[in-house]
C-alpha atoms as a PDB file:
ATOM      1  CA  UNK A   1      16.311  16.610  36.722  1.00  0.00           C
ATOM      2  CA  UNK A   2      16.566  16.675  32.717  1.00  0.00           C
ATOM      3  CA  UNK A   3      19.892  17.850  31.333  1.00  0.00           C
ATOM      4  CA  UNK A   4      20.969  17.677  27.899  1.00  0.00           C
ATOM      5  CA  UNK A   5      23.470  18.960  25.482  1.00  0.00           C
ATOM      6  CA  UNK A   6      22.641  21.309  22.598  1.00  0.00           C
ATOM      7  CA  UNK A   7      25.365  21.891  19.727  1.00  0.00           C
ATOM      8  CA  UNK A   8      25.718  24.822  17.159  1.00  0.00           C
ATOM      9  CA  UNK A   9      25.153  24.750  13.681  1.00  0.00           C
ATOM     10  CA  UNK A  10      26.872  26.088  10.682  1.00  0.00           C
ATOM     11  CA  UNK A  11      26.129  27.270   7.039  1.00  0.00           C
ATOM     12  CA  UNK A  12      27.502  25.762   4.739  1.00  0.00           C
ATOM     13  CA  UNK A  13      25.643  27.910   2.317  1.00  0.00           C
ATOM     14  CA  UNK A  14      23.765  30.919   2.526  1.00  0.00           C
ATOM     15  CA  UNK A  15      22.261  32.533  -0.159  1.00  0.00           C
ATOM     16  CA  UNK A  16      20.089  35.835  -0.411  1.00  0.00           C
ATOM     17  CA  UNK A  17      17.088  36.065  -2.738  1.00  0.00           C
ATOM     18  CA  UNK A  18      15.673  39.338  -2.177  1.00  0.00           C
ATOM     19  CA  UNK A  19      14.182  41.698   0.457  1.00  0.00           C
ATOM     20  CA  UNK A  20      10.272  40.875   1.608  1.00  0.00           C
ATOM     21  CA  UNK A  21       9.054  43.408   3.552  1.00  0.00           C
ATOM     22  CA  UNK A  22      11.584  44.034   6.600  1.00  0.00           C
ATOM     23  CA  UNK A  23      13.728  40.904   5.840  1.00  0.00           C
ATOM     24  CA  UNK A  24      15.357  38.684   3.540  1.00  0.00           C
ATOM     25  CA  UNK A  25      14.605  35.577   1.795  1.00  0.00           C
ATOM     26  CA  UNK A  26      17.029  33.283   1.599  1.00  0.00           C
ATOM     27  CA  UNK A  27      18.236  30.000   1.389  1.00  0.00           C
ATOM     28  CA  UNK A  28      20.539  28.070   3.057  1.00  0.00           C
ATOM     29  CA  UNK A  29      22.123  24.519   4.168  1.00  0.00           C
ATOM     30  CA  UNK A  30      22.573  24.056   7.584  1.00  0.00           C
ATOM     31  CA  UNK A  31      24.835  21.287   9.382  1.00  0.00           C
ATOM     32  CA  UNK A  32      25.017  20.715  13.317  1.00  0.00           C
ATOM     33  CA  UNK A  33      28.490  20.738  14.652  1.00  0.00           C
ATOM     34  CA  UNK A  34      29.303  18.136  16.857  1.00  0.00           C
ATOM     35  CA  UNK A  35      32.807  19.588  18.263  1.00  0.00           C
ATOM     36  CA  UNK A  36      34.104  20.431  21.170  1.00  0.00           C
ATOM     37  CA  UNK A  37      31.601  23.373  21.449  1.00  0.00           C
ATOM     38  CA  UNK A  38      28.567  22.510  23.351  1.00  0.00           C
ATOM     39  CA  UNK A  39      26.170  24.284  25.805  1.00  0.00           C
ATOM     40  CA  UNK A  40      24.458  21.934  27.999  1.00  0.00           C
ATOM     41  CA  UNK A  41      20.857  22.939  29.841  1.00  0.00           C
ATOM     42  CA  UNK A  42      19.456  21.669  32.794  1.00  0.00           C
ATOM     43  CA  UNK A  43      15.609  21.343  33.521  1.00  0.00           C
ATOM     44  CA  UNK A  44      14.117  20.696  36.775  1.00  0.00           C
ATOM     45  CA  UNK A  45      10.798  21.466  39.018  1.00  0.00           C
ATOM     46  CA  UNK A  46      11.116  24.251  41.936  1.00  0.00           C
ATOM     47  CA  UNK A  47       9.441  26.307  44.088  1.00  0.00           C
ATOM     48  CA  UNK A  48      10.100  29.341  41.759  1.00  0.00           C
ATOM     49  CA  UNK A  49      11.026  29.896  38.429  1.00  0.00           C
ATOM     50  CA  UNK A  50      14.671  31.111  37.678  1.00  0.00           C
ATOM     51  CA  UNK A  51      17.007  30.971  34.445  1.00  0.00           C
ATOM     52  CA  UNK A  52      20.996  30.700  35.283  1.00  0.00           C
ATOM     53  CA  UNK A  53      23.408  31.260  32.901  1.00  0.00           C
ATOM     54  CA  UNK A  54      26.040  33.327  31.395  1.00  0.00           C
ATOM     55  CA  UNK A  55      23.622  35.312  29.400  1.00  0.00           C
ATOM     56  CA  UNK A  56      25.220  38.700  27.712  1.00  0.00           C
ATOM     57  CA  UNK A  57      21.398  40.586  27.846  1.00  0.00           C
ATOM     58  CA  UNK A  58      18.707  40.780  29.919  1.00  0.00           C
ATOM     59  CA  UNK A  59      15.924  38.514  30.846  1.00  0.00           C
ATOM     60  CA  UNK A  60      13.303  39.801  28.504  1.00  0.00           C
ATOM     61  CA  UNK A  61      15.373  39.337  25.039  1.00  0.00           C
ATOM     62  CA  UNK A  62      17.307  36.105  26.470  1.00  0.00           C
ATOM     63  CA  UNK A  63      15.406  33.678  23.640  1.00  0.00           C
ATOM     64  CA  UNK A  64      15.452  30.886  26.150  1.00  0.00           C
ATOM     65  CA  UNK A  65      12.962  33.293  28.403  1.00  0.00           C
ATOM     66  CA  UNK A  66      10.965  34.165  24.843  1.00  0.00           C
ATOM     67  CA  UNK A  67      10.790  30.716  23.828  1.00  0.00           C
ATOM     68  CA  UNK A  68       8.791  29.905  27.631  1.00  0.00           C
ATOM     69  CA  UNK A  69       6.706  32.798  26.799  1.00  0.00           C
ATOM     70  CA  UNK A  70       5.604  31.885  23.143  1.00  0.00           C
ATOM     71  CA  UNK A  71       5.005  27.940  24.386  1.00  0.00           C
ATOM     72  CA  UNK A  72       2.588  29.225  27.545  1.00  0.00           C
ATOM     73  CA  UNK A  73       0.726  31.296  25.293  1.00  0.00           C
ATOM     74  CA  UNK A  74       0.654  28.307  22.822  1.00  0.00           C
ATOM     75  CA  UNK A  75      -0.443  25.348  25.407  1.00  0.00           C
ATOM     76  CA  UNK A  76      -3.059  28.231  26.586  1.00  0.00           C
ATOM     77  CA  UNK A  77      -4.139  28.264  23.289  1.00  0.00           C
ATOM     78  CA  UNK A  78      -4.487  24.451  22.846  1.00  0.00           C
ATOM     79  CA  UNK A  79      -6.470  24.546  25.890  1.00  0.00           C
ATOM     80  CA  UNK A  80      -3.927  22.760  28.094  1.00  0.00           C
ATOM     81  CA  UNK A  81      -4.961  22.401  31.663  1.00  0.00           C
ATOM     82  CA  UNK A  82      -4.190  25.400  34.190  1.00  0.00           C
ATOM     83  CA  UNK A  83      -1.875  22.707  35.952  1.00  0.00           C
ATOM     84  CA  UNK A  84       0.292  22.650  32.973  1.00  0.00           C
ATOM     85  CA  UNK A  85       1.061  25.983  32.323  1.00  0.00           C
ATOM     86  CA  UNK A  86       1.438  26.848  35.848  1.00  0.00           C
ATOM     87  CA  UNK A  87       4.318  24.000  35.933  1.00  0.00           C
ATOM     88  CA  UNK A  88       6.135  25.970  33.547  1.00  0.00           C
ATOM     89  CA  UNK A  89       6.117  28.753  36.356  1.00  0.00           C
ATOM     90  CA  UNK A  90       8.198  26.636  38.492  1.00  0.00           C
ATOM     91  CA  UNK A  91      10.804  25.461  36.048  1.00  0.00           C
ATOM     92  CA  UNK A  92      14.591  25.782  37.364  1.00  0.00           C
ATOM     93  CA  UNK A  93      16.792  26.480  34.178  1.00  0.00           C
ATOM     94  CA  UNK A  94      20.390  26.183  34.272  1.00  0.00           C
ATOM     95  CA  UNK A  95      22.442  26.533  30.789  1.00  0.00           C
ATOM     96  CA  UNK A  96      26.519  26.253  30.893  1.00  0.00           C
ATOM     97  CA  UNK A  97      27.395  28.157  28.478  1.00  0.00           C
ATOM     98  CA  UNK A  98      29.748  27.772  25.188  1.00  0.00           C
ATOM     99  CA  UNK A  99      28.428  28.676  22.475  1.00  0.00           C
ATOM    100  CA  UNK A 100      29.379  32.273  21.578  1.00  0.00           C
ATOM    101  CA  UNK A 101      26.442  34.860  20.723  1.00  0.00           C
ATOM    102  CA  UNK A 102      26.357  36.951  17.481  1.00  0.00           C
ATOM    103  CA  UNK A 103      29.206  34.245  16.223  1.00  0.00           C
ATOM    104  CA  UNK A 104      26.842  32.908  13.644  1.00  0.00           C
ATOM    105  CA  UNK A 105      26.537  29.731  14.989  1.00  0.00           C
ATOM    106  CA  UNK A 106      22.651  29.578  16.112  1.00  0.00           C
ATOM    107  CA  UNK A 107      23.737  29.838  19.887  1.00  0.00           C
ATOM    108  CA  UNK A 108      20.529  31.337  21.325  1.00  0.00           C
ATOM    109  CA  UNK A 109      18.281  29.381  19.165  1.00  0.00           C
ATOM    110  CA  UNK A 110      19.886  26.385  19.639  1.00  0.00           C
ATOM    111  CA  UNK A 111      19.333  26.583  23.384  1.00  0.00           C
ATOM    112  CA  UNK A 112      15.495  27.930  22.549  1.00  0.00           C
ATOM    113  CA  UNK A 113      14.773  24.577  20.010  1.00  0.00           C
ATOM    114  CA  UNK A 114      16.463  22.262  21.898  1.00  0.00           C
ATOM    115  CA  UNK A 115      14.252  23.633  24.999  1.00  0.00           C
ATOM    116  CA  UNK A 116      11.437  23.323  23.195  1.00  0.00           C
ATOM    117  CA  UNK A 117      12.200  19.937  21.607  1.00  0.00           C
ATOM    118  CA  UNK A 118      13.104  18.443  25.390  1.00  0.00           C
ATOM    119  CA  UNK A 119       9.987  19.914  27.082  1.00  0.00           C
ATOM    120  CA  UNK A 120       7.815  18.224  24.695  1.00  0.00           C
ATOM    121  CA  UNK A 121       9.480  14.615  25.305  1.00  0.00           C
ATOM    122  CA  UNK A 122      10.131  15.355  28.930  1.00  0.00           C
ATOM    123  CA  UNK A 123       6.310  16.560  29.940  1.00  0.00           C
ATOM    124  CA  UNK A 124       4.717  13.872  27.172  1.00  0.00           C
ATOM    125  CA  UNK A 125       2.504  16.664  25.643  1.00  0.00           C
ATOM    126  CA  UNK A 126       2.755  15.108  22.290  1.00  0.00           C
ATOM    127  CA  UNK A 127       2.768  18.472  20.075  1.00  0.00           C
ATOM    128  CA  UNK A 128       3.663  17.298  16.364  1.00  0.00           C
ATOM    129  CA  UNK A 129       7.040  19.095  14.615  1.00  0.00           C
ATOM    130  CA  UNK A 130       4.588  21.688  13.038  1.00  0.00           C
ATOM    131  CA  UNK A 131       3.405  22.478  15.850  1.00  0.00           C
ATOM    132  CA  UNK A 132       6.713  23.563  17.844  1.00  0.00           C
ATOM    133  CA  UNK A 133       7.714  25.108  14.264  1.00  0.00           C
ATOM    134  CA  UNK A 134       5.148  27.370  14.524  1.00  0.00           C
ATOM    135  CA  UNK A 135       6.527  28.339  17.857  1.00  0.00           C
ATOM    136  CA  UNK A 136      10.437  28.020  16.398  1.00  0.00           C
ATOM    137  CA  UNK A 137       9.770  30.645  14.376  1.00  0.00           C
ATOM    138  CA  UNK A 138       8.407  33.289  16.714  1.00  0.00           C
ATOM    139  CA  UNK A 139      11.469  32.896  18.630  1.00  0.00           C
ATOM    140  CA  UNK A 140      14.054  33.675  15.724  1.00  0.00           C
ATOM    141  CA  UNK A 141      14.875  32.255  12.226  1.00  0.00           C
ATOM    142  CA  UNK A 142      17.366  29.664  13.159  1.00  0.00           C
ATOM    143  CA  UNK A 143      15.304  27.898  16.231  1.00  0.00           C
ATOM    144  CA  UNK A 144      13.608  25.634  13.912  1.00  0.00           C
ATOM    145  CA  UNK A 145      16.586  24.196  12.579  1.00  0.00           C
ATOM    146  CA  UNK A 146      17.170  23.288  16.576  1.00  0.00           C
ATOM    147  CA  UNK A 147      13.718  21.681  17.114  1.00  0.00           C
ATOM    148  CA  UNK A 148      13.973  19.391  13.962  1.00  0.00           C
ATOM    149  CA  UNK A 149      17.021  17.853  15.605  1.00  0.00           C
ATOM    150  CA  UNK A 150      18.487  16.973  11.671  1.00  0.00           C
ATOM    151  CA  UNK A 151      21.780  16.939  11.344  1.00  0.00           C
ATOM    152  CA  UNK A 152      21.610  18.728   8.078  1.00  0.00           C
ATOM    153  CA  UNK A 153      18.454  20.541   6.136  1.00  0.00           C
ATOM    154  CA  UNK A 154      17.875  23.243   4.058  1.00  0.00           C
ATOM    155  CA  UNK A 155      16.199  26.357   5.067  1.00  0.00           C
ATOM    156  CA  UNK A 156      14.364  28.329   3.076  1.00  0.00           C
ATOM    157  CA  UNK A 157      12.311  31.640   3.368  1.00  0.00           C
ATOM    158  CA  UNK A 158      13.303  33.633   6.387  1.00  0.00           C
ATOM    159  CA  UNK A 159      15.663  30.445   7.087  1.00  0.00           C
ATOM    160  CA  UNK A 160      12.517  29.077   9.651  1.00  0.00           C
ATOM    161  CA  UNK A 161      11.018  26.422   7.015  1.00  0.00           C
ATOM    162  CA  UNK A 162      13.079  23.574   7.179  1.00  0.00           C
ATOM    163  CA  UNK A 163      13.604  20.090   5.712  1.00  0.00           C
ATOM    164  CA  UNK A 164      15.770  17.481   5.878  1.00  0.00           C
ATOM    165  CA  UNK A 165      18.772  16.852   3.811  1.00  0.00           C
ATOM    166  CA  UNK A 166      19.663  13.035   3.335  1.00  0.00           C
ATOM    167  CA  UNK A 167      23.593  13.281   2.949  1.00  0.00           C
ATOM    168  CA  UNK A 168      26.178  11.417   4.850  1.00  0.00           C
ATOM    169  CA  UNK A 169      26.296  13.688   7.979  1.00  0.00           C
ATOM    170  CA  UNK A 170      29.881  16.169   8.719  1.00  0.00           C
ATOM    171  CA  UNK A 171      28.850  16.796  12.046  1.00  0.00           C
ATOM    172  CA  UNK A 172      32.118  14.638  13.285  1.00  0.00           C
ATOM    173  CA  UNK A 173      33.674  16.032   9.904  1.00  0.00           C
ATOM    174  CA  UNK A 174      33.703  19.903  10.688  1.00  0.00           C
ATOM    175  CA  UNK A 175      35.459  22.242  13.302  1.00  0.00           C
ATOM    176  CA  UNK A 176      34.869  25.623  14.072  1.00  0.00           C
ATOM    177  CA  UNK A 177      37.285  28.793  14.784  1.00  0.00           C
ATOM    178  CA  UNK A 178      34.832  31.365  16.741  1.00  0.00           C
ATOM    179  CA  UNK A 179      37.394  34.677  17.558  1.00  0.00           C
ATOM    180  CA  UNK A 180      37.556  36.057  20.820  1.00  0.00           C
ATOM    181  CA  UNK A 181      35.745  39.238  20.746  1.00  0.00           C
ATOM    182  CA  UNK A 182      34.744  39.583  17.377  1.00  0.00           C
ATOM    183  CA  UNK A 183      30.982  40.035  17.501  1.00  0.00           C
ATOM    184  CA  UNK A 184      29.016  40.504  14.236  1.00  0.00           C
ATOM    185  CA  UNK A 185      25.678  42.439  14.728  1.00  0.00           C
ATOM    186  CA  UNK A 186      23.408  40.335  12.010  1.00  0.00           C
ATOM    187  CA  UNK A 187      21.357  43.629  11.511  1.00  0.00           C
ATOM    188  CA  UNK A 188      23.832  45.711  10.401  1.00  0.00           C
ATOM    189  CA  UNK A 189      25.476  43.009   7.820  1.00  0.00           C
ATOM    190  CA  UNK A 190      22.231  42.967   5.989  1.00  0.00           C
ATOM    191  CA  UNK A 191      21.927  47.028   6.158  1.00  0.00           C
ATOM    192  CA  UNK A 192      25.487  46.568   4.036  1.00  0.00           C
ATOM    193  CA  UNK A 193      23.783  43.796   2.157  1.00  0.00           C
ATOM    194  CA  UNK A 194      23.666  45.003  -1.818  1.00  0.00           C
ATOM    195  CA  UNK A 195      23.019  42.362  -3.743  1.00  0.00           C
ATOM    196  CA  UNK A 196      25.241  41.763  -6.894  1.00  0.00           C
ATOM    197  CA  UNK A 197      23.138  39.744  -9.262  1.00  0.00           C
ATOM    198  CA  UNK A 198      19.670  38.261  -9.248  1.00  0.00           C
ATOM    199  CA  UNK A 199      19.930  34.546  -7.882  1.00  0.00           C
ATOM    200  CA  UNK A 200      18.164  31.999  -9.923  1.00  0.00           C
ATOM    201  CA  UNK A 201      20.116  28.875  -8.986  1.00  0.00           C
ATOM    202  CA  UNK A 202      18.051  28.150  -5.492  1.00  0.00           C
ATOM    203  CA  UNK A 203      17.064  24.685  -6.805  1.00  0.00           C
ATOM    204  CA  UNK A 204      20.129  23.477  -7.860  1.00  0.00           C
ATOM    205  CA  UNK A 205      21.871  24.708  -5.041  1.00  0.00           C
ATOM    206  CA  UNK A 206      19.491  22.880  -2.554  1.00  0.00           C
ATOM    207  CA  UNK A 207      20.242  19.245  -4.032  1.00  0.00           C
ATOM    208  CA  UNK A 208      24.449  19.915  -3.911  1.00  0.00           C
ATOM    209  CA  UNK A 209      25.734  17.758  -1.076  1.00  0.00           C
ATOM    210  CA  UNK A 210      27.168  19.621   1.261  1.00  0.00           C
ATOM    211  CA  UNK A 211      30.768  18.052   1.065  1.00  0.00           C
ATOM    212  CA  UNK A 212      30.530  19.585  -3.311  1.00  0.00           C
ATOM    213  CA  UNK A 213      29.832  22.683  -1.951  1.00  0.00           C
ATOM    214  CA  UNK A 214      32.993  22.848   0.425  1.00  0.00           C
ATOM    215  CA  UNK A 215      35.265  21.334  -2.573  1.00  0.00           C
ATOM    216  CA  UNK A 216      33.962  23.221  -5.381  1.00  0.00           C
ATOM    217  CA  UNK A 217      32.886  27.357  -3.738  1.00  0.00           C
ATOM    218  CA  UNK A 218      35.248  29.313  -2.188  1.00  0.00           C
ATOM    219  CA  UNK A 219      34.141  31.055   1.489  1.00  0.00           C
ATOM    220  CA  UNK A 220      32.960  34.405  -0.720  1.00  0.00           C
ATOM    221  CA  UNK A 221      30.801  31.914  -3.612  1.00  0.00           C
ATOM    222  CA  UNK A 222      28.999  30.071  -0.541  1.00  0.00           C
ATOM    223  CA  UNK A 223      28.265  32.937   1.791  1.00  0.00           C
ATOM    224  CA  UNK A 224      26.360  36.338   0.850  1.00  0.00           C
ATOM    225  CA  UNK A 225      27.072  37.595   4.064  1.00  0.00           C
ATOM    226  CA  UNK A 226      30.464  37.516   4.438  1.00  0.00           C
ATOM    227  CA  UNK A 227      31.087  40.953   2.186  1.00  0.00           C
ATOM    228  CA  UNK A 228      28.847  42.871   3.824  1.00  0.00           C
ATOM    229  CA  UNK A 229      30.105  41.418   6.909  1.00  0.00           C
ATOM    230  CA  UNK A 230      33.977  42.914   6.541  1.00  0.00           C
ATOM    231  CA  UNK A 231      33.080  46.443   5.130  1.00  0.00           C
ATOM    232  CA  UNK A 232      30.684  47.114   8.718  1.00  0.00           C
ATOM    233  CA  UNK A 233      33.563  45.102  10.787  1.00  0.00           C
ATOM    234  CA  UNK A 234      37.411  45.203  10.834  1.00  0.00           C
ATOM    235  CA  UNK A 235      38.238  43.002  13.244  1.00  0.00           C
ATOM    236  CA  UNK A 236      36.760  40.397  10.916  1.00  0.00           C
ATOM    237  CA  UNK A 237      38.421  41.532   8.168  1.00  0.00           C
ATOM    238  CA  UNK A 238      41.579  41.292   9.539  1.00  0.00           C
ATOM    239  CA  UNK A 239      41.072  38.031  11.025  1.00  0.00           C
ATOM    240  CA  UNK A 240      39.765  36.542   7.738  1.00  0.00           C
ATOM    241  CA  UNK A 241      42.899  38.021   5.754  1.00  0.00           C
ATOM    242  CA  UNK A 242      44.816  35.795   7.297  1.00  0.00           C
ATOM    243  CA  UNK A 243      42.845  32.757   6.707  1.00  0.00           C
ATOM    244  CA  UNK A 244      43.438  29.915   4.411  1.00  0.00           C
ATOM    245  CA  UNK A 245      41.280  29.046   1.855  1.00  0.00           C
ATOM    246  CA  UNK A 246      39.959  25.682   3.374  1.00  0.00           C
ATOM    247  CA  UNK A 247      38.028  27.823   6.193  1.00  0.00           C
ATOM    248  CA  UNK A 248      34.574  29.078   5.454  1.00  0.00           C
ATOM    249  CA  UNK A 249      32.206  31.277   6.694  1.00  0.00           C
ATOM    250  CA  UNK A 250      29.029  30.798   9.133  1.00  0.00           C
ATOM    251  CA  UNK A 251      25.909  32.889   8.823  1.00  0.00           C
ATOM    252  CA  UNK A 252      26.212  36.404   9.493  1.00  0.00           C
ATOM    253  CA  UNK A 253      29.296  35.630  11.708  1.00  0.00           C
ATOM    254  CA  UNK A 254      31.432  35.772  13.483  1.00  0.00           C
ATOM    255  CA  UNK A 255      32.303  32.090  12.977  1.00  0.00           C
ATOM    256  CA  UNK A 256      34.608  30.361  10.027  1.00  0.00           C
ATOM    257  CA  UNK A 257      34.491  26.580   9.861  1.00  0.00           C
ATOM    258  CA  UNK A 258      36.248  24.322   8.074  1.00  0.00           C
ATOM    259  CA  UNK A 259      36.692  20.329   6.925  1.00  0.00           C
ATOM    260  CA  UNK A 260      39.226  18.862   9.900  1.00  0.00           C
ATOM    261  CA  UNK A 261      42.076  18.511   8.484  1.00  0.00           C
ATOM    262  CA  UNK A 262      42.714  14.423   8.959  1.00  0.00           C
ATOM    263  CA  UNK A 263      39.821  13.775   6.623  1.00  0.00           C
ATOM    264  CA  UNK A 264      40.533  16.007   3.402  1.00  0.00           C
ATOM    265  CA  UNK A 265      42.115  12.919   1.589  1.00  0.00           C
ATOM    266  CA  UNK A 266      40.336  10.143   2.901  1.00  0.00           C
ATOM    267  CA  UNK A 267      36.569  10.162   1.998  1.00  0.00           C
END
């Protein structure tokens, strides 16, 4: 048995460029989270294939279940032997999970790229980054982010091209506040999407170290999302009235993050 632990990400920036086609282009910085919050999956060989977990849809749009159907149709494409797809057919899945859904926080995706990511190590099939990416990114936006295992990179595009960012890591630096409850369909917040202004600082704002961004934007200046995202939900809103400055906010949310406290002074 293979088990391993998969942690959620956050945005520390997320920035709309305009609409292409049925989506947005964007760009964003995103930074793992390693917190408290943690899902951890479990891999093994069976007789049967079967998927456990506390899953809040069904089997068909679970992204773990999408991400096993993209990579058979992939190996089947790389002409991988019968053998090896048909072991995928007999894979026992077992995910404890902690990471909240529509939260903003990449929970689904992380579990798809770090699934990805381990069955390419743990069955020695040697498919390059690219390779998985161009899986990643049939599963969802953020999975890539998940396979690249970086602790911080910029995304660009639909948020599914990504590259590193050399900065001294927050993962340990960063905790999350995910509300009970509060779940933020990611559809409708770009619906209420208008955009302002035109954005024309996308260069400059992927060389800012993360920790600039945090001292010098407030929660509204770093995230695009997060108007859109209190006019379609009042829960949210009320929640974030009440928040201090020092928390920010995570992709399309539900999520706010913020430095821990301990380490504002001491850099």
């Amino acid at each position: 048995m293979h088990a391993f632990e998969v942690y959620p990400k956050v945005n520390i920036f997320l920035k709309i460029l305009h609409k292409e086609g049925a989506y947005h282009k964007l760009i964003s910085r995103m930074c793992l989270v390693k917190d408290k919050l943690k899902d951890v999956i479990s891999v093994k060989s069976a007789l049967s294939f079967s998927l456990k977990g506390d899953f809040d849809c069904p089997l068909e749009e679970n992204s773990l279940f999408k991400a096993l159907q993209i990579l058979k149709n992939f190996l089947k494409s790389k002409n991988f032997s019968h053998s090896v797809i048909k072991s995928l057919d007999t894979l026992a899945i077992e995910v404890e999970k902690n990471i909240p859904t529509q939260a903003g926080l990449g929970g689904g995706s992380a579990d798809a790229g770090g699934l990805l990511y381990h069955l390419n190590q743990i069955f020695d099939w040697r498919l390059s980054l690219e390779e998985l990416y161009t899986m990643g990114s049939l599963v969802g936006a953020d999975t890539n982010f998940f396979i690249s295992q970086y602790k911080s990179a910029n995304a660009t595009s639909y948020g599914e091209v990504i590259e590193n960012f050399e900065e001294e890591p927050l993962e340990n630096r960063l905790e999350i506040y995910a509300p009970n409850h509060v779940f933020c369909s990611t559809k409708a917040i770009y619906q209420a999407y208008k955009p302002e202004t035109c954005f024309s600082q996308a260069k400059e704002w992927l060389k800012k170290p993360s920790l600039e961004c945090l001292k010098t934007c407030d929660r509204n200046g770093l995230n695009d999302l997060l108007k859109p995202a209190l006019l379609t939900n009042q829960a949210l809103r009320s929640i974030e009235s009440e928040l201090g400055k020092e928390w920010f906010f995570s992709g399309s949310g539900s999520a706010f993050f913020r430095l821990k406290p301990a380490l504002k002074g001491g850099e």
